[in-house]
C-alpha atoms as a PDB file:
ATOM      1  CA  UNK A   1      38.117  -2.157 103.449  1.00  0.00           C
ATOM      2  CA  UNK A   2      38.151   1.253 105.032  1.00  0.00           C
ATOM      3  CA  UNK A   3      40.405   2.415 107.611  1.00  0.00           C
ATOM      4  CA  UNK A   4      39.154   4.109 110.184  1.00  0.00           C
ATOM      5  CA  UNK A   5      41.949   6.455 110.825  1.00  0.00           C
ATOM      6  CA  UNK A   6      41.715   7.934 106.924  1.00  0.00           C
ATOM      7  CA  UNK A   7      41.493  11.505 107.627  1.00  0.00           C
ATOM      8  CA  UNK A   8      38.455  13.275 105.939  1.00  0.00           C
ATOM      9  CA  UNK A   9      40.237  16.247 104.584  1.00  0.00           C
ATOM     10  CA  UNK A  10      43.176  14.177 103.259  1.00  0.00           C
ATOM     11  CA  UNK A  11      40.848  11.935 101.660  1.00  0.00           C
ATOM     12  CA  UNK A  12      38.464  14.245 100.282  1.00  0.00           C
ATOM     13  CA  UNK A  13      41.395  16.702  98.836  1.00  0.00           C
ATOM     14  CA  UNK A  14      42.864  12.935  97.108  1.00  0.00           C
ATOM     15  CA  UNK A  15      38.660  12.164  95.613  1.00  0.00           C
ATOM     16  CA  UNK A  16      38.675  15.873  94.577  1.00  0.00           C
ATOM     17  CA  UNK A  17      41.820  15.503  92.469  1.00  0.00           C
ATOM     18  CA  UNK A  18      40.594  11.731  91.331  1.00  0.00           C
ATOM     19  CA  UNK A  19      37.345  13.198  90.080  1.00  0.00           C
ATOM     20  CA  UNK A  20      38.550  15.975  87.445  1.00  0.00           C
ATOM     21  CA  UNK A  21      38.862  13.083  85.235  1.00  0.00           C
ATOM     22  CA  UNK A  22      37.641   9.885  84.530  1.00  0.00           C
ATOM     23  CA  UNK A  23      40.977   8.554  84.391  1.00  0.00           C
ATOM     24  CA  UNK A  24      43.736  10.568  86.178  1.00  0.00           C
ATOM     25  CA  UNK A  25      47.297   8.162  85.245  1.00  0.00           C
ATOM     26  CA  UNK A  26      48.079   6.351  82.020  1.00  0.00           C
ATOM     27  CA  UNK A  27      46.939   2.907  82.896  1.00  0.00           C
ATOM     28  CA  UNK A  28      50.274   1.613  82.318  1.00  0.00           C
ATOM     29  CA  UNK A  29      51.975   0.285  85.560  1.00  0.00           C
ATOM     30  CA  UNK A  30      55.381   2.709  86.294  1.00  0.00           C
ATOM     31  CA  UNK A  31      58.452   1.583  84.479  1.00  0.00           C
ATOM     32  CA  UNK A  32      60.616   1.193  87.276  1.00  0.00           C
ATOM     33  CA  UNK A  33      58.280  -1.496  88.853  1.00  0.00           C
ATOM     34  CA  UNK A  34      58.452  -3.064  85.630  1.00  0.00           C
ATOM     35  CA  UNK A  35      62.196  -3.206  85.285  1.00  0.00           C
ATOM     36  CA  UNK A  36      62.781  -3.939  89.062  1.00  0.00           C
ATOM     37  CA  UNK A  37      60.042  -7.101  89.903  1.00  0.00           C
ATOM     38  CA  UNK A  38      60.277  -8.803  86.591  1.00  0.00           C
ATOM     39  CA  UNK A  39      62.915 -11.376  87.733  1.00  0.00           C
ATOM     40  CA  UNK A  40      61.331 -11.663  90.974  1.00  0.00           C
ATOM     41  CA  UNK A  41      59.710 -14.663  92.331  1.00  0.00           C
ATOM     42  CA  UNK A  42      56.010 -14.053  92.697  1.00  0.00           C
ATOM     43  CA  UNK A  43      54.768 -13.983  96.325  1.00  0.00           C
ATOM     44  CA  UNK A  44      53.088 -11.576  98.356  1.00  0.00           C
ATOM     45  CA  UNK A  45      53.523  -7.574  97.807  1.00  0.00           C
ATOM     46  CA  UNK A  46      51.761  -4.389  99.279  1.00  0.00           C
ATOM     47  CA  UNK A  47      51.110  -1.529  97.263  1.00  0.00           C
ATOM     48  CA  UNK A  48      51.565   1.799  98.555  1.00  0.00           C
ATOM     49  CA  UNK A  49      49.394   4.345  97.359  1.00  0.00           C
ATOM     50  CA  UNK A  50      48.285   2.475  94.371  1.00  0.00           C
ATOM     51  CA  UNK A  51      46.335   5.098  92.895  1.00  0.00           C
ATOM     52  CA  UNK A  52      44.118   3.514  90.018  1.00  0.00           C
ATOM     53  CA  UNK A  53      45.543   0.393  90.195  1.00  0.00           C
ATOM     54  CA  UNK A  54      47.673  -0.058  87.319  1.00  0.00           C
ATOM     55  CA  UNK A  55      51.037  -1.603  89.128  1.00  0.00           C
ATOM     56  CA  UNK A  56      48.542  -4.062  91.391  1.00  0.00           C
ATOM     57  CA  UNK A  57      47.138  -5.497  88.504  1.00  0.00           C
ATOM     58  CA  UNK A  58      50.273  -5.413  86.791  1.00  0.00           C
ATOM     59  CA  UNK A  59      52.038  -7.522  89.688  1.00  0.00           C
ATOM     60  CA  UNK A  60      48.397 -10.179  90.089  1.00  0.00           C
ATOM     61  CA  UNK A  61      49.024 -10.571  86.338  1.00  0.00           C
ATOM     62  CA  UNK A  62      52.321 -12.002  87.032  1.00  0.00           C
ATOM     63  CA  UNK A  63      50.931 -13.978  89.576  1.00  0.00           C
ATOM     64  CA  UNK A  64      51.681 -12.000  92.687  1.00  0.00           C
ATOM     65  CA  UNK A  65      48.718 -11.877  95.715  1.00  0.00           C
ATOM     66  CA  UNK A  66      48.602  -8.018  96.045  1.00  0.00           C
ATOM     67  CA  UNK A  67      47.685  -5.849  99.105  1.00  0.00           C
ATOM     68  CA  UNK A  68      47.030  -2.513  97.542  1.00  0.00           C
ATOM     69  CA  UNK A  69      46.230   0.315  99.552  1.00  0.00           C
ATOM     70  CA  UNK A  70      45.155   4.448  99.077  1.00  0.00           C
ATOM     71  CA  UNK A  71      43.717   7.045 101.043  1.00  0.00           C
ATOM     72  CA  UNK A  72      41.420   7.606  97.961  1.00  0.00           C
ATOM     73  CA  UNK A  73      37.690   5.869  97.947  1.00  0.00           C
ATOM     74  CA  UNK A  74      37.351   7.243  94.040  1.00  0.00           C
ATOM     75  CA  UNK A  75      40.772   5.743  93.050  1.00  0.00           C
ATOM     76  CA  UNK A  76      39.912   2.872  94.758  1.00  0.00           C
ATOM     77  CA  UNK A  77      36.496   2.118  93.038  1.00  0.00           C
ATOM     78  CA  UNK A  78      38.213   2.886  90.160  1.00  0.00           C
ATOM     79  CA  UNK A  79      40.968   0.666  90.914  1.00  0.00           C
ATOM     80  CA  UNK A  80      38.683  -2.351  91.409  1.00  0.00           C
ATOM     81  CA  UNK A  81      36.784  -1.893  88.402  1.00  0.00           C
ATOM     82  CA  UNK A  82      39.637  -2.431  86.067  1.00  0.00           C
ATOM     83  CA  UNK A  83      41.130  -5.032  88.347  1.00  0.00           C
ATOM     84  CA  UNK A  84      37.664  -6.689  87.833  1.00  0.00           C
ATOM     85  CA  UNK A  85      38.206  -6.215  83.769  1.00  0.00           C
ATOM     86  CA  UNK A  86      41.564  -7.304  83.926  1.00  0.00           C
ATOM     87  CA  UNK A  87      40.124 -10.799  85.465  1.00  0.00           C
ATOM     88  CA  UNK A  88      42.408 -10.535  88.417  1.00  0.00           C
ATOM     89  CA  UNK A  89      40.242  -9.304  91.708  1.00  0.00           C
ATOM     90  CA  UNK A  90      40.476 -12.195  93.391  1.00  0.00           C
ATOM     91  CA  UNK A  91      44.320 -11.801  93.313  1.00  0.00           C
ATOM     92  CA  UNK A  92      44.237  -7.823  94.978  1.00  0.00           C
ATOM     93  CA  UNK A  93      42.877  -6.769  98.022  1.00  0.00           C
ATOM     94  CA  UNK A  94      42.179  -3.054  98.510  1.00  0.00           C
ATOM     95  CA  UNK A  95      42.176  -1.266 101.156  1.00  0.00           C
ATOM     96  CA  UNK A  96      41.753   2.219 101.971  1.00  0.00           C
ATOM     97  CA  UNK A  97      44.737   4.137 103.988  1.00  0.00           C
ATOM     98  CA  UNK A  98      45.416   7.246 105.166  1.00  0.00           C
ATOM     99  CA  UNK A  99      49.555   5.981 105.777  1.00  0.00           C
ATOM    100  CA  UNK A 100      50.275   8.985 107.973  1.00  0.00           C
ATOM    101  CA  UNK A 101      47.656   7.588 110.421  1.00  0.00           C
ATOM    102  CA  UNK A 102      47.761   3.566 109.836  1.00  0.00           C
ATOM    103  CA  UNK A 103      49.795   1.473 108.638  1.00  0.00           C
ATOM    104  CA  UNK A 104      48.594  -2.028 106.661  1.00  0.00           C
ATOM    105  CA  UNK A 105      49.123  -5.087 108.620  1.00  0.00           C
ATOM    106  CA  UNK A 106      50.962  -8.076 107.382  1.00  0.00           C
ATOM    107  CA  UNK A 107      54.860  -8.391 105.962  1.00  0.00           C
ATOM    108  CA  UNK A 108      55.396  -8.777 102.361  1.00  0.00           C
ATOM    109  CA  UNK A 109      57.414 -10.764 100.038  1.00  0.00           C
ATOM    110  CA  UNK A 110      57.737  -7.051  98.097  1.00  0.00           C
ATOM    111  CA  UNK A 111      56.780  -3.605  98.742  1.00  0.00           C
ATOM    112  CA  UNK A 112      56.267  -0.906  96.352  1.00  0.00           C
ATOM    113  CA  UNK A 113      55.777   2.808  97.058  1.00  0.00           C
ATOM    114  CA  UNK A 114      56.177   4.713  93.342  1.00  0.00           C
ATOM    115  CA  UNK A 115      56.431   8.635  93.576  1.00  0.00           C
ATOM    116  CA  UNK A 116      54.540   8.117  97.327  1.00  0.00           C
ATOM    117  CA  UNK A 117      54.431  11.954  96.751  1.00  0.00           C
ATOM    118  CA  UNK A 118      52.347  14.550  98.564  1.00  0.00           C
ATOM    119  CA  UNK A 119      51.312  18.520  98.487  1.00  0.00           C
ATOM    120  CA  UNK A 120      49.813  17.721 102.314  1.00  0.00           C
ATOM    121  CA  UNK A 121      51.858  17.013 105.384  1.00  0.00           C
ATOM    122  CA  UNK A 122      52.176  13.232 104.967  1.00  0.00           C
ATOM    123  CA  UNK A 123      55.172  12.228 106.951  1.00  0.00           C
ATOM    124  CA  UNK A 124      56.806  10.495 103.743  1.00  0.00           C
ATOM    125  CA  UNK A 125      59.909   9.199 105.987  1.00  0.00           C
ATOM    126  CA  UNK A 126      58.035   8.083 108.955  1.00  0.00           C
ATOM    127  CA  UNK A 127      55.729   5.646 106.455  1.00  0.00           C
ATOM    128  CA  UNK A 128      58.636   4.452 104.412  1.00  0.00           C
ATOM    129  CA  UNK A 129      60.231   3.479 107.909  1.00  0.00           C
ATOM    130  CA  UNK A 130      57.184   1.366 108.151  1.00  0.00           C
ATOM    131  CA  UNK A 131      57.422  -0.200 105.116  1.00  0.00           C
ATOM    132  CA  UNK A 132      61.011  -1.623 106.263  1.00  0.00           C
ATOM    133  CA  UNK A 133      58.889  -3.147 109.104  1.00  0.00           C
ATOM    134  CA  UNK A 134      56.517  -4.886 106.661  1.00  0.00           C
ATOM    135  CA  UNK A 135      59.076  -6.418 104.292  1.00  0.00           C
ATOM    136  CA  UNK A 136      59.458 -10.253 104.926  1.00  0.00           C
ATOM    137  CA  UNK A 137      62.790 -11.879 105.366  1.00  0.00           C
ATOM    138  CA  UNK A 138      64.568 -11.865 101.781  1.00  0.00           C
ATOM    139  CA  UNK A 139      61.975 -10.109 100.571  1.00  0.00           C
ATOM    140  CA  UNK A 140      62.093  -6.337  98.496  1.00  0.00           C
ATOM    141  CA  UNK A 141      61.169  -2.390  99.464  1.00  0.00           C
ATOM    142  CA  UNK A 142      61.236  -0.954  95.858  1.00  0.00           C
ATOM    143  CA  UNK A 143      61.368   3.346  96.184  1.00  0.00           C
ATOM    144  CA  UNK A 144      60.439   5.299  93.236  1.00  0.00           C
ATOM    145  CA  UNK A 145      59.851   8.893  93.283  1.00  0.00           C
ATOM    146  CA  UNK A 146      60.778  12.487  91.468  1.00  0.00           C
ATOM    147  CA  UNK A 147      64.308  13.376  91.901  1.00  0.00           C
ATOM    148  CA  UNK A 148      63.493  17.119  90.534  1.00  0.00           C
ATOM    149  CA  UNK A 149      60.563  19.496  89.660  1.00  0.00           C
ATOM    150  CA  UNK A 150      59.015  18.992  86.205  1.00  0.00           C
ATOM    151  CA  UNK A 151      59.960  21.800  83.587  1.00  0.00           C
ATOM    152  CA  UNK A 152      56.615  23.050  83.205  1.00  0.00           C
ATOM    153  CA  UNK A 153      56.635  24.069  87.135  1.00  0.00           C
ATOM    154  CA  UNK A 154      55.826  27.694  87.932  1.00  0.00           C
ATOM    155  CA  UNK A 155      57.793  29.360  90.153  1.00  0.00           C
ATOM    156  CA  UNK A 156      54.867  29.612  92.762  1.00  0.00           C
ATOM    157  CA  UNK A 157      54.343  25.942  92.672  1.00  0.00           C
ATOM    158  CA  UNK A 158      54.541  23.891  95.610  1.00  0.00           C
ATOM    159  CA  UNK A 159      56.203  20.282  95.593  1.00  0.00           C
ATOM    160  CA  UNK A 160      56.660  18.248  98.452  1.00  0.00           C
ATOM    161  CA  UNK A 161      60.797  17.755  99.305  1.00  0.00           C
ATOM    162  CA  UNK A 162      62.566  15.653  96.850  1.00  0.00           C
ATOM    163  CA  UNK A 163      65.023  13.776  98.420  1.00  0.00           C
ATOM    164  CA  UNK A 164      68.091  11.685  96.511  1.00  0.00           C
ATOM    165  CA  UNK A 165      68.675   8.280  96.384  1.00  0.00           C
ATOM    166  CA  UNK A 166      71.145   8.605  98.791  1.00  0.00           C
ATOM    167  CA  UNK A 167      69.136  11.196 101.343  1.00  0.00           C
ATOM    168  CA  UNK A 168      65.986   8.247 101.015  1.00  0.00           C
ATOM    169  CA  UNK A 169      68.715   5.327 102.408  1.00  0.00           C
ATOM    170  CA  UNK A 170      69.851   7.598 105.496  1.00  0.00           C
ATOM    171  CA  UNK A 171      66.227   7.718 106.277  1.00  0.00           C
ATOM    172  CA  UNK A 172      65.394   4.386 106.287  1.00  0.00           C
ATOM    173  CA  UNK A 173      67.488   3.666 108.936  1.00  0.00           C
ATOM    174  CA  UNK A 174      68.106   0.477 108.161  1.00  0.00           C
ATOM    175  CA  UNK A 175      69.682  -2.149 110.848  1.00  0.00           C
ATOM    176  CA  UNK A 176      73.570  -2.824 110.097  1.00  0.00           C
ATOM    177  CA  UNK A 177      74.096  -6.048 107.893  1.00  0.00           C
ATOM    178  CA  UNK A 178      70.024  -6.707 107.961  1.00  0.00           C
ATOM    179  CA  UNK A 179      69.892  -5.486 104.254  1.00  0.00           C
ATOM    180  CA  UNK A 180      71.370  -5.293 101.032  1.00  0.00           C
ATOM    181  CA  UNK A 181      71.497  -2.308  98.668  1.00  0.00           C
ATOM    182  CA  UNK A 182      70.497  -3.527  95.257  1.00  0.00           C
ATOM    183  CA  UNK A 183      69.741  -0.191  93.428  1.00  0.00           C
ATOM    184  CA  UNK A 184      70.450   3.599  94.168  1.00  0.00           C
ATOM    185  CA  UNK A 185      70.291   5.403  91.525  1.00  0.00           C
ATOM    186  CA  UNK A 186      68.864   8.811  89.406  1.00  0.00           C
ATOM    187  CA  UNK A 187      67.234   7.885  85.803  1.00  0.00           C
ATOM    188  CA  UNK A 188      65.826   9.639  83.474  1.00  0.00           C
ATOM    189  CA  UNK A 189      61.981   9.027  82.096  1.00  0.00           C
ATOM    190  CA  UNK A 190      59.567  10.914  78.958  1.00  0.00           C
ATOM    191  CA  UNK A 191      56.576  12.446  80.726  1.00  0.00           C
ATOM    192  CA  UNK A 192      53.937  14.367  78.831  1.00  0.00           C
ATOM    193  CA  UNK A 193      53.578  17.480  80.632  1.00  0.00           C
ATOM    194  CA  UNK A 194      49.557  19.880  80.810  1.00  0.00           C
ATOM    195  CA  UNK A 195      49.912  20.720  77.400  1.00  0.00           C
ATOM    196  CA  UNK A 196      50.474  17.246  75.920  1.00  0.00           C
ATOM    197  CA  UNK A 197      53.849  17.633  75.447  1.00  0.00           C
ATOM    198  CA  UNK A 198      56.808  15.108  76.829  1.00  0.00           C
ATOM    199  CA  UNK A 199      59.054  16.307  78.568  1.00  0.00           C
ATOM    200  CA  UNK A 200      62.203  14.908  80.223  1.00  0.00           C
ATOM    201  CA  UNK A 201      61.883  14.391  83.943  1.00  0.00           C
ATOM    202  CA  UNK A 202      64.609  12.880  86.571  1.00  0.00           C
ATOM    203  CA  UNK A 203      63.400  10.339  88.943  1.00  0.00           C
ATOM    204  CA  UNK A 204      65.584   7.809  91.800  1.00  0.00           C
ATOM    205  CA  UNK A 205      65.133   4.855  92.467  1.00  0.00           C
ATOM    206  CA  UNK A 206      66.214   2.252  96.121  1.00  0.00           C
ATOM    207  CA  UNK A 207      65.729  -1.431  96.247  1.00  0.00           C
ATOM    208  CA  UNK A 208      66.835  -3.341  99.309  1.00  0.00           C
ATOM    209  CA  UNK A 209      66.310  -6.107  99.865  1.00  0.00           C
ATOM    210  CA  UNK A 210      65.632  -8.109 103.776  1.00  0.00           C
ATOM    211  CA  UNK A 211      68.509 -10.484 104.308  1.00  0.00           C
ATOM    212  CA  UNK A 212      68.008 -10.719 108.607  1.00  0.00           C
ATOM    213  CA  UNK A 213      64.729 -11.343 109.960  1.00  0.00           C
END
């Protein structure tokens, strides 16, 4: 599905970056989905920004009926192909978003943004507001994303702002007493940086979940 309001130089700067490589992320779904959905009860979840696809099919795996979204057409196609390998297509639906324009429609049992990260002018805040909107009653918004700039940064480097766990809550807004704060925290991950080499790298992570409708 395409959105119409996907801007054409946001998308085409995202294809660009998909198509130095055949494959661009590990293939592994992010850690701190891992560790935060296991317990949960399978339902419905929305991916935001789901890149190649590796934390959708994760999630379908486990049983979950996935809405998976990116302003990307390249990560998308690629995204299907290995959901269609994995044997779990008819468990993800992608669509493709620019989030600073449109929002997907629907409310969610879970939704995931992981390091929803940008060197454009995506209003990051403004869509994770929305994604409080979309989260069904006792249902989860997991936040991942980089709490600091990776060691091989150069000076001249430009990084979108890097808010704490804290700063991400206060931005959310979130109605008095219609949510609890399950995780808000800093943690530490091995990435491997240009050169092959890992590297240590500080990331945060909220989880709230909906306990008002």
């Amino acid at each position: 599905m395409t959105d119409d309001s996907v801007s054409a130089s946001e998308a085409d700067l995202w294809d660009a970056r998909y198509r130095e490589s055949e494959r661009i992320w590990s293939g592994d779904p992010n850690a701190a989905l891992v560790r935060e959905t296991t317990e949960l009860k399978p339902g419905t979840a929305l991916d935001l920004g789901c890149g190649e696809g590796a934390d959708a099919i994760w999630l379908a795996r486990r049983g979950w009926t996935v809405t998976a979204t990116d302003i990307s057409r390249v990560a998308l196609g690629r995204a299907a192909e290995h959901a269609a390998a994995a044997g779990v297509s008819g468990l993800i639906d992608f669509q493709q978003h620019d989030l600073g324009a449109g929002f997907p429609a629907g409310v969610f049992d879970l939704v995931s943004a992981q390091f929803l990260h940008s060197h454009g002018d995506m209003p990051r805040e403004r869509i994770l507001r929305e994604a409080v909107q979309a989260v069904a009653p006792g249902g989860v918004l997991l936040i991942v994303g980089h709490a600091g700039r990776p060691p091989w940064a150069g000076e001249s480097d430009q990084e979108a702002p890097l808010p704490t766990p804290g700063e991400v809550l206060d931005s959310l807004e979130l109605p008095h007493g219609d949510w609890e704060v399950l995780v808000s925290e800093e943690h530490e991950r091995i990435q491997n940086g240009p050169d092959g080499e890992p590297a240590t790298r500080t990331d945060n992570t909220v989880k709230i979940r909906r306990t008002a409708g």
